[in-house]
C-alpha atoms as a PDB file:
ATOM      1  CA  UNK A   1      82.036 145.314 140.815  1.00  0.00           C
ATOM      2  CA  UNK A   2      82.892 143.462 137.642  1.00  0.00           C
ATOM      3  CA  UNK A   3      84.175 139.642 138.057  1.00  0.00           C
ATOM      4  CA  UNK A   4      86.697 139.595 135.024  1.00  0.00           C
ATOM      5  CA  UNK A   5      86.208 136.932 132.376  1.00  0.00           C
ATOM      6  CA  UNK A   6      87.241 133.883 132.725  1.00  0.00           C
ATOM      7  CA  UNK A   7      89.983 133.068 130.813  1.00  0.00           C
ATOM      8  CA  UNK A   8      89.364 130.087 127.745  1.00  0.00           C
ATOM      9  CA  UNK A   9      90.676 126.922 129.392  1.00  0.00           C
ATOM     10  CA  UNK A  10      93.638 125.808 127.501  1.00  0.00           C
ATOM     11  CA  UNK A  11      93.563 122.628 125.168  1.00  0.00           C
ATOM     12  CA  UNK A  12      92.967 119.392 126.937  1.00  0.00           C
ATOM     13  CA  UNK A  13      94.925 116.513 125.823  1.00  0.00           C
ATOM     14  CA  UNK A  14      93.357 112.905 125.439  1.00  0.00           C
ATOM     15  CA  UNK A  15      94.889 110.947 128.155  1.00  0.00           C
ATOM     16  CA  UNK A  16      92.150 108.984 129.933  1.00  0.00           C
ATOM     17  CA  UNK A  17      91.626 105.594 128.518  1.00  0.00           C
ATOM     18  CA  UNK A  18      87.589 105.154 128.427  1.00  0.00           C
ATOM     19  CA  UNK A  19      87.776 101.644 126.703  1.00  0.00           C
ATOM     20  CA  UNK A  20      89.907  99.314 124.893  1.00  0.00           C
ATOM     21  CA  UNK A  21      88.055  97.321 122.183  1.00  0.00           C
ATOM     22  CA  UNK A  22      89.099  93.827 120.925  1.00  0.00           C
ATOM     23  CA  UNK A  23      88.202  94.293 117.360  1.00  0.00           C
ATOM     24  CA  UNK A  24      88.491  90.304 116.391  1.00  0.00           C
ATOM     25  CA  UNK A  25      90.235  91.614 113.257  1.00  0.00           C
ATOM     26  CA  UNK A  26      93.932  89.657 113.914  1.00  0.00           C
ATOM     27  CA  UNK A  27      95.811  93.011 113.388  1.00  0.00           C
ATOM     28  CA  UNK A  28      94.553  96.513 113.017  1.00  0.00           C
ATOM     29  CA  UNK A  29      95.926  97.648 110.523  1.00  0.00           C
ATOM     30  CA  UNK A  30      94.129 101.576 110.519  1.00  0.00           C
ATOM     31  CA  UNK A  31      91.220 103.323 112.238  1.00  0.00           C
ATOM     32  CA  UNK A  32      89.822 105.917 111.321  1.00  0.00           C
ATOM     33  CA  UNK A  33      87.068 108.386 112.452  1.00  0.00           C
ATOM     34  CA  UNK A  34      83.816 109.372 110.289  1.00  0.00           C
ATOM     35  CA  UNK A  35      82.912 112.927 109.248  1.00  0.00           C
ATOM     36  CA  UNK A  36      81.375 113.992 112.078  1.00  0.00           C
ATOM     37  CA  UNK A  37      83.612 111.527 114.445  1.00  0.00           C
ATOM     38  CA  UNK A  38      80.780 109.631 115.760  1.00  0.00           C
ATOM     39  CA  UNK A  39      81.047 106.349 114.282  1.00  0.00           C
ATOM     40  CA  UNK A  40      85.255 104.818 113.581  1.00  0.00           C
ATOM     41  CA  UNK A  41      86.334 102.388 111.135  1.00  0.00           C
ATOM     42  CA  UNK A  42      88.770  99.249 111.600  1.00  0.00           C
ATOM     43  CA  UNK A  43      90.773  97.749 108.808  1.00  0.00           C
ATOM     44  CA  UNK A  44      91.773  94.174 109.868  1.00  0.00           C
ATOM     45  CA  UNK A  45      94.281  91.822 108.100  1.00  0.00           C
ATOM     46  CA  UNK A  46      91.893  89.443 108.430  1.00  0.00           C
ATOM     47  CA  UNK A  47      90.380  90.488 105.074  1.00  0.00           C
ATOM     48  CA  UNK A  48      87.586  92.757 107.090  1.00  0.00           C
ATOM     49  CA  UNK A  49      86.557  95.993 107.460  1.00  0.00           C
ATOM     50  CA  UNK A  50      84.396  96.568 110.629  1.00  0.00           C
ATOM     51  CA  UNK A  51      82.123  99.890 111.409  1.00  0.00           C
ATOM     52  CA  UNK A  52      82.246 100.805 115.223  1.00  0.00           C
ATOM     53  CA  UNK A  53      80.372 103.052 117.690  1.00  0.00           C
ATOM     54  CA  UNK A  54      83.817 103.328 119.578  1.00  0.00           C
ATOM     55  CA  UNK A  55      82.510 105.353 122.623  1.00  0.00           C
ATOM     56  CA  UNK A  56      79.622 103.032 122.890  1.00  0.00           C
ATOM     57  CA  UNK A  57      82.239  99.793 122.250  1.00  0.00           C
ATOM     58  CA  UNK A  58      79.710  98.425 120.194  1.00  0.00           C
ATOM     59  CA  UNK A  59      80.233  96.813 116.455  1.00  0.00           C
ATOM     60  CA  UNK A  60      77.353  97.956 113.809  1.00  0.00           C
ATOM     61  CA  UNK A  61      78.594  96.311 110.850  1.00  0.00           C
ATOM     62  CA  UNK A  62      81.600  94.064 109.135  1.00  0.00           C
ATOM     63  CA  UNK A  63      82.017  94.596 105.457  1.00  0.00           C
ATOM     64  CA  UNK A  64      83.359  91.704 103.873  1.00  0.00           C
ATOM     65  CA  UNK A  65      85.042  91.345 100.131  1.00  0.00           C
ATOM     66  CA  UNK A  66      88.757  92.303 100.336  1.00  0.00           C
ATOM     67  CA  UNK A  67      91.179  88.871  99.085  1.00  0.00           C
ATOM     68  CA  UNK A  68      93.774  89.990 101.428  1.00  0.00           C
ATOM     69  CA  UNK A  69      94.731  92.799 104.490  1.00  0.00           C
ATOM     70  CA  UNK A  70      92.659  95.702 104.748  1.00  0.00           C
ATOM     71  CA  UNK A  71      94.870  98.855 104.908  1.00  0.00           C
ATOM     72  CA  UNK A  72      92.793 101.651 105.019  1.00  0.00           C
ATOM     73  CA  UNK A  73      89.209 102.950 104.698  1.00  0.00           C
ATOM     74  CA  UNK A  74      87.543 106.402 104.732  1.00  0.00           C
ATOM     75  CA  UNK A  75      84.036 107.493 104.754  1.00  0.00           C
ATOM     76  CA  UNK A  76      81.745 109.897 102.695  1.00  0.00           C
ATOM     77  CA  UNK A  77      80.837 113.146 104.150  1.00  0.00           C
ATOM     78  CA  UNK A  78      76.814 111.909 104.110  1.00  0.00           C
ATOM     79  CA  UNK A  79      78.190 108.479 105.946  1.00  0.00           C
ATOM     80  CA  UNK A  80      76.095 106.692 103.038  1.00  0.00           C
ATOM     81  CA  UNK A  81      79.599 105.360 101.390  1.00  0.00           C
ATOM     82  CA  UNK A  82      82.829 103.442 102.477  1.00  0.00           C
ATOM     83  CA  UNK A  83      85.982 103.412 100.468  1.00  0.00           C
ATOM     84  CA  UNK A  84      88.712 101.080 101.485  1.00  0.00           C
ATOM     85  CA  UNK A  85      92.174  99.673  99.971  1.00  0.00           C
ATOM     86  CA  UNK A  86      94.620  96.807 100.587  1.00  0.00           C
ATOM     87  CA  UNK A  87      96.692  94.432 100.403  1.00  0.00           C
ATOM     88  CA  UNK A  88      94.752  92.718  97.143  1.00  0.00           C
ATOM     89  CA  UNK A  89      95.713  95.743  95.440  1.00  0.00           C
ATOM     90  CA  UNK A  90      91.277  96.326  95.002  1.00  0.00           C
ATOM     91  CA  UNK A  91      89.875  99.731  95.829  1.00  0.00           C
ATOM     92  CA  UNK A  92      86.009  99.036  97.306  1.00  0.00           C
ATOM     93  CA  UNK A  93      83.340 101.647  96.974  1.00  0.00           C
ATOM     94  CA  UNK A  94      80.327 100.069  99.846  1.00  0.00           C
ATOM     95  CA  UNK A  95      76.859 100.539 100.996  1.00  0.00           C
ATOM     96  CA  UNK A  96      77.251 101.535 104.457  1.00  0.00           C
ATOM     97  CA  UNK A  97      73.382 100.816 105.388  1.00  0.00           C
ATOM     98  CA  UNK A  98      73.287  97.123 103.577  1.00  0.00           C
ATOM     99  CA  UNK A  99      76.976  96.337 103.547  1.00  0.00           C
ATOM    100  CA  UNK A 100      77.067  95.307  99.978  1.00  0.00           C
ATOM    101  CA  UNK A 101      80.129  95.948  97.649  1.00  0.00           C
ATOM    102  CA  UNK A 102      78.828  98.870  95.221  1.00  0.00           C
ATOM    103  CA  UNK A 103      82.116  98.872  92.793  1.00  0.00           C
ATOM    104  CA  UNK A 104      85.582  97.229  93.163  1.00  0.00           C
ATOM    105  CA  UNK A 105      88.069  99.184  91.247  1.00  0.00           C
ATOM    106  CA  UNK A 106      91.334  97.314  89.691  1.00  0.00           C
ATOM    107  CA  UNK A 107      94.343  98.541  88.434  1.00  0.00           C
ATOM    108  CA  UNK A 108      96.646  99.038  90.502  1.00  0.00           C
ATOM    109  CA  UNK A 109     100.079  96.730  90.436  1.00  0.00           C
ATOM    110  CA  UNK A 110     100.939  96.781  94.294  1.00  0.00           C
ATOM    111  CA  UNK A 111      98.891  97.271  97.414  1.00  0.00           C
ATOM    112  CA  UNK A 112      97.138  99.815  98.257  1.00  0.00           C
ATOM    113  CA  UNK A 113      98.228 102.476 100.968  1.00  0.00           C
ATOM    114  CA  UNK A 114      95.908 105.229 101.357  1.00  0.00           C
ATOM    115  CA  UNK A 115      92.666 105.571 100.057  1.00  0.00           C
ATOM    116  CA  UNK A 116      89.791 108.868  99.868  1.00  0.00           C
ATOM    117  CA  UNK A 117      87.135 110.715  98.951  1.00  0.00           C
ATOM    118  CA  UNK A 118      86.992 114.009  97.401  1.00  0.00           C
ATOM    119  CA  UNK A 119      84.476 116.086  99.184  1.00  0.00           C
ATOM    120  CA  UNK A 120      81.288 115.155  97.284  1.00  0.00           C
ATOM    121  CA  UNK A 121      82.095 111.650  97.481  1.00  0.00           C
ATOM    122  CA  UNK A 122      81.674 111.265  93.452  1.00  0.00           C
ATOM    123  CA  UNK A 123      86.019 110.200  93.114  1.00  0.00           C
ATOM    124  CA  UNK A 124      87.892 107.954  95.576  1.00  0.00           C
ATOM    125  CA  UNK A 125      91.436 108.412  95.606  1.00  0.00           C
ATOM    126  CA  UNK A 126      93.523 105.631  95.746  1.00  0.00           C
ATOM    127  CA  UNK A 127      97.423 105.730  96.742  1.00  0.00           C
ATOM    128  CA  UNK A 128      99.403 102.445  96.034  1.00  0.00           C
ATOM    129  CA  UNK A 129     103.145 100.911  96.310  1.00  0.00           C
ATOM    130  CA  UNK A 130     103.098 100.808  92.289  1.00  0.00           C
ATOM    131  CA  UNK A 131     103.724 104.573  92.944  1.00  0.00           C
ATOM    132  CA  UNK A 132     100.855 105.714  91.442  1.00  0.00           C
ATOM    133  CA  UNK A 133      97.312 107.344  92.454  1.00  0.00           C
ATOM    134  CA  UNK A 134      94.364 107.091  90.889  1.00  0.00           C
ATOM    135  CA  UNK A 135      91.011 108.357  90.785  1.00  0.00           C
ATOM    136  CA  UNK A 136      87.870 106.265  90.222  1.00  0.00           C
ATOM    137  CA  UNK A 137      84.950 107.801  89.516  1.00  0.00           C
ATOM    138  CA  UNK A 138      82.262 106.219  91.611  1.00  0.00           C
ATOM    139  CA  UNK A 139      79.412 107.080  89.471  1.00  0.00           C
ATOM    140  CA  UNK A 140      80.808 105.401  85.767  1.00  0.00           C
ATOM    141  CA  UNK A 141      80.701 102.321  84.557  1.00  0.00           C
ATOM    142  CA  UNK A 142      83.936 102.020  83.542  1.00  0.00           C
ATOM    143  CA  UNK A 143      86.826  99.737  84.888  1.00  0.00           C
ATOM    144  CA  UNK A 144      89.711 102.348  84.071  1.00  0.00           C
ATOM    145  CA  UNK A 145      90.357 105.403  86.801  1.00  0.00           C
ATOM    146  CA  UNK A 146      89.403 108.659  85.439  1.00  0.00           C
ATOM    147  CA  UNK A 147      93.087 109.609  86.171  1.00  0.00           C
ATOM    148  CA  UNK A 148      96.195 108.709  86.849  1.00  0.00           C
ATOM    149  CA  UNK A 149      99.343 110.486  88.960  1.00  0.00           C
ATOM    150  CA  UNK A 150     102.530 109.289  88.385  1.00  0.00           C
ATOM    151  CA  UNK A 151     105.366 111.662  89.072  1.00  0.00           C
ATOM    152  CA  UNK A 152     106.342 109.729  92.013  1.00  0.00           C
ATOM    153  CA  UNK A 153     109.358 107.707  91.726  1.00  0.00           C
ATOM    154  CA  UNK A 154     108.302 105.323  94.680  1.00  0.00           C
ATOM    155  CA  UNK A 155     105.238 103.747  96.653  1.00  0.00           C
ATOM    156  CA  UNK A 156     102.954 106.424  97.885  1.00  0.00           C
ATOM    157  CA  UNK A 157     102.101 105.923 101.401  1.00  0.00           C
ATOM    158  CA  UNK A 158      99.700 108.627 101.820  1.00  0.00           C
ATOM    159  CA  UNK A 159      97.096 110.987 100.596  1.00  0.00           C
ATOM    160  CA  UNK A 160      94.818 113.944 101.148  1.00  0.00           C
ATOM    161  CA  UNK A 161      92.309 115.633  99.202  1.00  0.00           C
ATOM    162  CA  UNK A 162      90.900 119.298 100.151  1.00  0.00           C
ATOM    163  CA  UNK A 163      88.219 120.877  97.843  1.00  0.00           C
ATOM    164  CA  UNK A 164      90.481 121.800  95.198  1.00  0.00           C
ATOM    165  CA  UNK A 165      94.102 119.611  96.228  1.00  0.00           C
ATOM    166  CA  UNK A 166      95.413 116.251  96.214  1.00  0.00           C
ATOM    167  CA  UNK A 167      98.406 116.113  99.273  1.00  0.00           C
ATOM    168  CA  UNK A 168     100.287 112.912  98.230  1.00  0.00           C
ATOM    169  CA  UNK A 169     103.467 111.824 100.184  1.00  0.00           C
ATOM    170  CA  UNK A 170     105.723 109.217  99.298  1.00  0.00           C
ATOM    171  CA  UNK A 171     108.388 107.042  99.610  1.00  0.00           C
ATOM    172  CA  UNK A 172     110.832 108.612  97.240  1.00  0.00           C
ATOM    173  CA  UNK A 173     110.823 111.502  99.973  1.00  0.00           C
ATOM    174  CA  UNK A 174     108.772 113.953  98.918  1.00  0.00           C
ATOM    175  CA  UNK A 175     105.414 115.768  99.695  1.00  0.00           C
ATOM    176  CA  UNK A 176     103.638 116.469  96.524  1.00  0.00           C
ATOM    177  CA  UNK A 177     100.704 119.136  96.098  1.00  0.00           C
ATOM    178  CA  UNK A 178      98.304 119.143  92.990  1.00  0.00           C
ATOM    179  CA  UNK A 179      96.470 122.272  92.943  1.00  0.00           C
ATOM    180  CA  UNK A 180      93.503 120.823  91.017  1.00  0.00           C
ATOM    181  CA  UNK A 181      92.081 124.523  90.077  1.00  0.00           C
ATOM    182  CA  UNK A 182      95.444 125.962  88.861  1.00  0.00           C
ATOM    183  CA  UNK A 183      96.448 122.591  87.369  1.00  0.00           C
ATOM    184  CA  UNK A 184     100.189 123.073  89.162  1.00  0.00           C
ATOM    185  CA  UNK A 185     102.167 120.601  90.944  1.00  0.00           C
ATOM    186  CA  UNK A 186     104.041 121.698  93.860  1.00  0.00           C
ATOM    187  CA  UNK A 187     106.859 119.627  95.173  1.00  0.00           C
ATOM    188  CA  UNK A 188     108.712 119.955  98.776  1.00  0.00           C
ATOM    189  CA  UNK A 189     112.245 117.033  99.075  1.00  0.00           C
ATOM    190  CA  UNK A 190     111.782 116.507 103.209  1.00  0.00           C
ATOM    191  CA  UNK A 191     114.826 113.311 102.151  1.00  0.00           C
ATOM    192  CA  UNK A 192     113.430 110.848 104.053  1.00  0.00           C
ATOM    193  CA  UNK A 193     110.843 108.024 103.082  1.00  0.00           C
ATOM    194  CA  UNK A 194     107.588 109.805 104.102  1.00  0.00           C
ATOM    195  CA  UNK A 195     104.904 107.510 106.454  1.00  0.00           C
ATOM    196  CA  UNK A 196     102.041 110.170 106.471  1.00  0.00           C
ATOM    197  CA  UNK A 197     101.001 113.764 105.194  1.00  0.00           C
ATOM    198  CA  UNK A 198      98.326 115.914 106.485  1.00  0.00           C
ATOM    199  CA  UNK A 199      96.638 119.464 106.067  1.00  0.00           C
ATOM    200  CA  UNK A 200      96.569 121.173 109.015  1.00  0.00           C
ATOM    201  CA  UNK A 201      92.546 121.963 110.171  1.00  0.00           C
ATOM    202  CA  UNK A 202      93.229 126.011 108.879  1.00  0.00           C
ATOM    203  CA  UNK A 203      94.122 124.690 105.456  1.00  0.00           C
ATOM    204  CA  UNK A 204      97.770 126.712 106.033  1.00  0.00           C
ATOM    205  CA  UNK A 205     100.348 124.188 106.740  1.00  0.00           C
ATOM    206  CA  UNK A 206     101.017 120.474 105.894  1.00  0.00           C
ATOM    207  CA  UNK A 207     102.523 118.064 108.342  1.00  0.00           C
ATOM    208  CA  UNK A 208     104.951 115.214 106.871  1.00  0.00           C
ATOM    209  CA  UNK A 209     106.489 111.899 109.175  1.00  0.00           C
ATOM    210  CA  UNK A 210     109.071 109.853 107.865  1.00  0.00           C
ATOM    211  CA  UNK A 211     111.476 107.462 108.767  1.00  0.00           C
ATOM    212  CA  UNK A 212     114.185 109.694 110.498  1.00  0.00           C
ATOM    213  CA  UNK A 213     111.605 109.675 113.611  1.00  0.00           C
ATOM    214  CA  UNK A 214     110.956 112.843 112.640  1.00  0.00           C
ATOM    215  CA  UNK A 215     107.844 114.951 112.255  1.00  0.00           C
ATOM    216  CA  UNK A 216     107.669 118.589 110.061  1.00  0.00           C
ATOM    217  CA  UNK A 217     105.521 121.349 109.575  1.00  0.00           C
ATOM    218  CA  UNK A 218     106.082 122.975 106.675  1.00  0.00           C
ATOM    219  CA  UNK A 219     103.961 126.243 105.302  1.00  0.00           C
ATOM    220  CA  UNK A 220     101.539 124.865 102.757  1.00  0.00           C
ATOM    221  CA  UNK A 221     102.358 127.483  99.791  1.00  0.00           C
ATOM    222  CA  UNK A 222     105.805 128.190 100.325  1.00  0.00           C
ATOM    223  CA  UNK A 223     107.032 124.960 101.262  1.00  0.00           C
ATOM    224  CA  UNK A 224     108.687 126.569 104.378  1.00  0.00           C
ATOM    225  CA  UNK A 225     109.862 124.571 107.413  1.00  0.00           C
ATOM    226  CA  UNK A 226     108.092 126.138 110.409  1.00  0.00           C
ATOM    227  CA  UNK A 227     108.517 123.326 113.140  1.00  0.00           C
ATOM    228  CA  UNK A 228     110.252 119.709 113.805  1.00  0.00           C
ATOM    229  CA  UNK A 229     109.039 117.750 115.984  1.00  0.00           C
ATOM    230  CA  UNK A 230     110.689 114.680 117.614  1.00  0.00           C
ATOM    231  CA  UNK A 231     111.347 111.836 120.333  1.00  0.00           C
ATOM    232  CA  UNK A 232     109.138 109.599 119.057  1.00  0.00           C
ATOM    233  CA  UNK A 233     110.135 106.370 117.236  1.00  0.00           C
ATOM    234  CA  UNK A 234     109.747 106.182 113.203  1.00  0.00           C
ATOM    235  CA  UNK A 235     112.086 103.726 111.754  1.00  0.00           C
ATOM    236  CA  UNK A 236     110.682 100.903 110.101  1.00  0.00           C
ATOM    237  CA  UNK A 237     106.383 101.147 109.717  1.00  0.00           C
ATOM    238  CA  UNK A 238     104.321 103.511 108.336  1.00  0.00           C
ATOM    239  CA  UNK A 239     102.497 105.193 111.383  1.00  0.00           C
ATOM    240  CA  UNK A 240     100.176 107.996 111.033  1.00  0.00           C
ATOM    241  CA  UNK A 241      99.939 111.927 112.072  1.00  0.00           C
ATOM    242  CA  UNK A 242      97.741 114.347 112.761  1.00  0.00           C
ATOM    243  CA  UNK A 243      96.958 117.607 114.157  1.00  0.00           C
ATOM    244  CA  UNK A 244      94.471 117.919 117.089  1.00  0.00           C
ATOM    245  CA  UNK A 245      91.208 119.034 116.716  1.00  0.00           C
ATOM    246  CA  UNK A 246      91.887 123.027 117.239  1.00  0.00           C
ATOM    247  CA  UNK A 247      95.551 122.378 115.487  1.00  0.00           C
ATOM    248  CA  UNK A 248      97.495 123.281 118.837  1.00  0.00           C
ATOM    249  CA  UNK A 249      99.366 119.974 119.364  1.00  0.00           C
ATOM    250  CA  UNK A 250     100.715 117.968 116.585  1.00  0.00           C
ATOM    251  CA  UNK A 251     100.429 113.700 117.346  1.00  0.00           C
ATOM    252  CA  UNK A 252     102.059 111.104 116.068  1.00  0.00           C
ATOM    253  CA  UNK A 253     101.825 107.146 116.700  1.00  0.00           C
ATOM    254  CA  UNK A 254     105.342 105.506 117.909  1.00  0.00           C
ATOM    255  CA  UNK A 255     107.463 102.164 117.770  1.00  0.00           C
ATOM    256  CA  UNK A 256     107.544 102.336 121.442  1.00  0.00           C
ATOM    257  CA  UNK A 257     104.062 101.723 122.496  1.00  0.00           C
ATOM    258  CA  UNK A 258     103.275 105.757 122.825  1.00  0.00           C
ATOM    259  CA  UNK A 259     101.299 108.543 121.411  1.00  0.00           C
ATOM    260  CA  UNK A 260     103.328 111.493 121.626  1.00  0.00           C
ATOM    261  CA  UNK A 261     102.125 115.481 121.482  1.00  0.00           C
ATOM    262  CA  UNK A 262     104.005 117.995 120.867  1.00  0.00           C
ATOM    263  CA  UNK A 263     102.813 121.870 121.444  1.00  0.00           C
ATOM    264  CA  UNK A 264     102.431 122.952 117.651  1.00  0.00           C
ATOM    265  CA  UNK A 265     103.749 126.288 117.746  1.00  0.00           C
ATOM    266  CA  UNK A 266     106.648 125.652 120.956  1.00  0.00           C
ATOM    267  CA  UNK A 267     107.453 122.334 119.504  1.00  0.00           C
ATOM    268  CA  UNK A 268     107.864 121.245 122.862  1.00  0.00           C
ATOM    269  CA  UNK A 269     106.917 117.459 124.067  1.00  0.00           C
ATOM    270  CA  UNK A 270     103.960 118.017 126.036  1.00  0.00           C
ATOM    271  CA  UNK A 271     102.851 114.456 126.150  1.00  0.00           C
ATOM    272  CA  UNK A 272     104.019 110.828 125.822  1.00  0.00           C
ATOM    273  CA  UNK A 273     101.316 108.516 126.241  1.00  0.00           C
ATOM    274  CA  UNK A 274     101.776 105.105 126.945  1.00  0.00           C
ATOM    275  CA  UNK A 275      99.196 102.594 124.681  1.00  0.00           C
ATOM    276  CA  UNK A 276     101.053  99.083 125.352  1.00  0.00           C
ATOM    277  CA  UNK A 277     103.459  96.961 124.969  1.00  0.00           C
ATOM    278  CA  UNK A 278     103.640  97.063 120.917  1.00  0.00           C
ATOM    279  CA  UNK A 279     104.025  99.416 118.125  1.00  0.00           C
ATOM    280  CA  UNK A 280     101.258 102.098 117.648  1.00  0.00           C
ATOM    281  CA  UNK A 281      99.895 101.120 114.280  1.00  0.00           C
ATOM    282  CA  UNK A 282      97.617 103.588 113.528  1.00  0.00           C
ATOM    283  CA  UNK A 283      95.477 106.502 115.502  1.00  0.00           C
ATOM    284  CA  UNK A 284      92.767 109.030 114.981  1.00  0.00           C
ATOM    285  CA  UNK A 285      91.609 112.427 116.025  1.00  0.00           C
ATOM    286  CA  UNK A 286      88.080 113.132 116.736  1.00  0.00           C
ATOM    287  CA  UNK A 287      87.431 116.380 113.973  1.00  0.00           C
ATOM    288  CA  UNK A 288      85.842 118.351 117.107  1.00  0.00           C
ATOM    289  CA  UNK A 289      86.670 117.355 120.037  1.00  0.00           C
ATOM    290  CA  UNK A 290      89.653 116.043 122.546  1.00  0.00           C
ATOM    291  CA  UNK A 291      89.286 112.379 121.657  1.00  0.00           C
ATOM    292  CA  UNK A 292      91.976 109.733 120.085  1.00  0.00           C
ATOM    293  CA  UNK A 293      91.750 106.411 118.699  1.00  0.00           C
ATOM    294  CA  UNK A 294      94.274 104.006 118.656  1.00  0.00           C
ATOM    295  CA  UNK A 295      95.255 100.989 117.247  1.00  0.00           C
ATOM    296  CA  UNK A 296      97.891  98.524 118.619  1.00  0.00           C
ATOM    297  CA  UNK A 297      97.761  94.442 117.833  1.00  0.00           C
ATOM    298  CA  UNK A 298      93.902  93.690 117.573  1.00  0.00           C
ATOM    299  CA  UNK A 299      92.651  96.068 119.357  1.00  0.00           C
ATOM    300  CA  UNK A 300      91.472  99.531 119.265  1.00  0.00           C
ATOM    301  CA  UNK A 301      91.660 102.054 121.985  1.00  0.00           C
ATOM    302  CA  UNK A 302      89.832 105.178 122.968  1.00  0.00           C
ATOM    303  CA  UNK A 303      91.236 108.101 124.856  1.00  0.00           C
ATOM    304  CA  UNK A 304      89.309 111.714 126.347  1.00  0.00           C
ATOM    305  CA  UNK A 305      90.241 114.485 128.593  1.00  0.00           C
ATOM    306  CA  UNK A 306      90.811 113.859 132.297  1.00  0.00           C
ATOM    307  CA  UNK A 307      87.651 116.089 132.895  1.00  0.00           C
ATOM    308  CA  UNK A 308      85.771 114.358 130.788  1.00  0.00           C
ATOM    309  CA  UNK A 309      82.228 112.382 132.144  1.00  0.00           C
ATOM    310  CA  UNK A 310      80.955 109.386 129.763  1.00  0.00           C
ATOM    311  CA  UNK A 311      77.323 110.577 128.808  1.00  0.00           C
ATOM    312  CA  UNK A 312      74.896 108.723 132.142  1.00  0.00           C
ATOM    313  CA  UNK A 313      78.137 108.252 134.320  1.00  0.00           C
ATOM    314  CA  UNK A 314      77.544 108.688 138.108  1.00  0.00           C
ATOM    315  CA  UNK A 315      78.763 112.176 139.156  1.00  0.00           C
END
């Protein structure tokens, strides 16, 4: 007799705090995973940015030369290169291995949002409240971005880049797509000052928060709304988004002190976790696995599955 498959266990959820790390930062302002979601970085507004082994707890490096709040960082896909952005309106290019400052891009009039890479690390990205973005290239001399995109008609608060688009969302309301290979711009009014954009993990749909507490999916070519999401609190900061790591919950950070996932395709609540007493600045999804980061006052937390077993834990 033939035992019948088992069935694929369902998506677990990350809602057992492993650690909470004081990052010595004053504020977090963002976190934010690495490629391959081994190593996280912190953005303080202490001037810093700090490079973490979060499920170790233990700081490998601070990068220092920012003149004012760090507000967000990324990482190269060879984890050779930093980028980061702030409140000194400087985009930094860094060493990751020596720590050194490599480049420190000017030209932006307001602070700096959002910063990334394209994928082969050779233009950072750089979203800004002057309501431009502009791309640096990392490998010229010269002090003037490559290129400049200006059609919004407010701050930007946040971008993406895929291999061939630039996912821009800003405060005038709108989600903006530049199809880099067909040289289009595609433009979808959601009305409300947008917090944080995303590409879903299939490349098909983009997810947009803003400040009606509200989260949407919306279908990446046709600009269709497929899914609102809500419950959370969005009124006054600009929190992030996400997807999970297999794109079946959507997460957003909250004014309440909670993480809340919803069931992408239900749109159903399916989980309001409590973080602390605060507002939820800023969180992070592991690219493969059921792990969250999250950042409230100076600290950083991390979260797993319930059946999850730290690596030389007893049992």
């Amino acid at each position: 007799m033939a035992f019948p498959e088992p069935k694929p266990r369902g998506p677990e959820l990350p809602q057992k705090r492993l650690k909470t790390l004081d990052c010595g930062q004053r504020a977090v302002r963002a976190v934010r995973f690495n490629v391959d979601g081994n190593y996280c970085l912190t953005c303080g507004s202490d001037k810093t940015l700090k490079l973490w082994n979060p499920l170790r707890g233990t700081l490998l490096r601070t990068y220092s030369g920012h003149g004012y709040e760090v507000l967000d960082a990324a990482g190269s896909f060879d984890n050779s290169s930093l980028c980061s952005g702030g409140g000194d309106k400087a985009v930094v290019l860094w060493d990751v291995a020596s720590g050194q400052v490599v480049r420190k891009f000017r030209g932006h009039a307001g602070k700096v949002n959002t910063v990334q890479f394209n994928e082969e690390a050779t233009v950072i990205l750089s979203g800004s409240i002057d309501s431009t973005i502009r791309c640096w290239d990392c490998r010229s001399r010269k002090p003037e971005p490559v290129q400049t995109l200006d059609e919004a008609r407010d701050g930007i608060s946040s971008v993406k880049v895929s291999d061939h688009e630039v996912l821009a969302g800003s405060v005038d309301g709108r989600v903006r797509r530049y199809d880099l290979r067909m040289g289009q711009l595609f433009s979808d009014y959601v009305g409300s000052p947008i917090t944080c954009i995303c590409f879903s993990r299939d490349g098909q749909c983009t997810l947009v928060s803003s400040l009606d507490s509200t989260l949407r999916l919306l279908d990446k070519d046709t600009g269709e709304l497929l899914g609102e999401y809500t419950g959370h609190k969005n009124k006054e900061y600009k929190l992030d988004c996400c997807l999970s790591e297999r794109d079946t919950h959507v997460v957003s950070c909250s004014e309440d002190g909670k993480v809340f996932f919803w069931d992408l395709v239900e749109g159903a609540l399916a989980l309001a976790l409590p973080i602390g007493p605060g507002v939820v600045q800023s969180l992070t999804y592991h690219p493969t696995e059921p792990c969250l980061l999250t950042a409230m006052g100076g600290s950083i937390q991390c979260w797993r599955e319930e059946t999850y077993e730290a690596e030389g834990a007893p049992g």
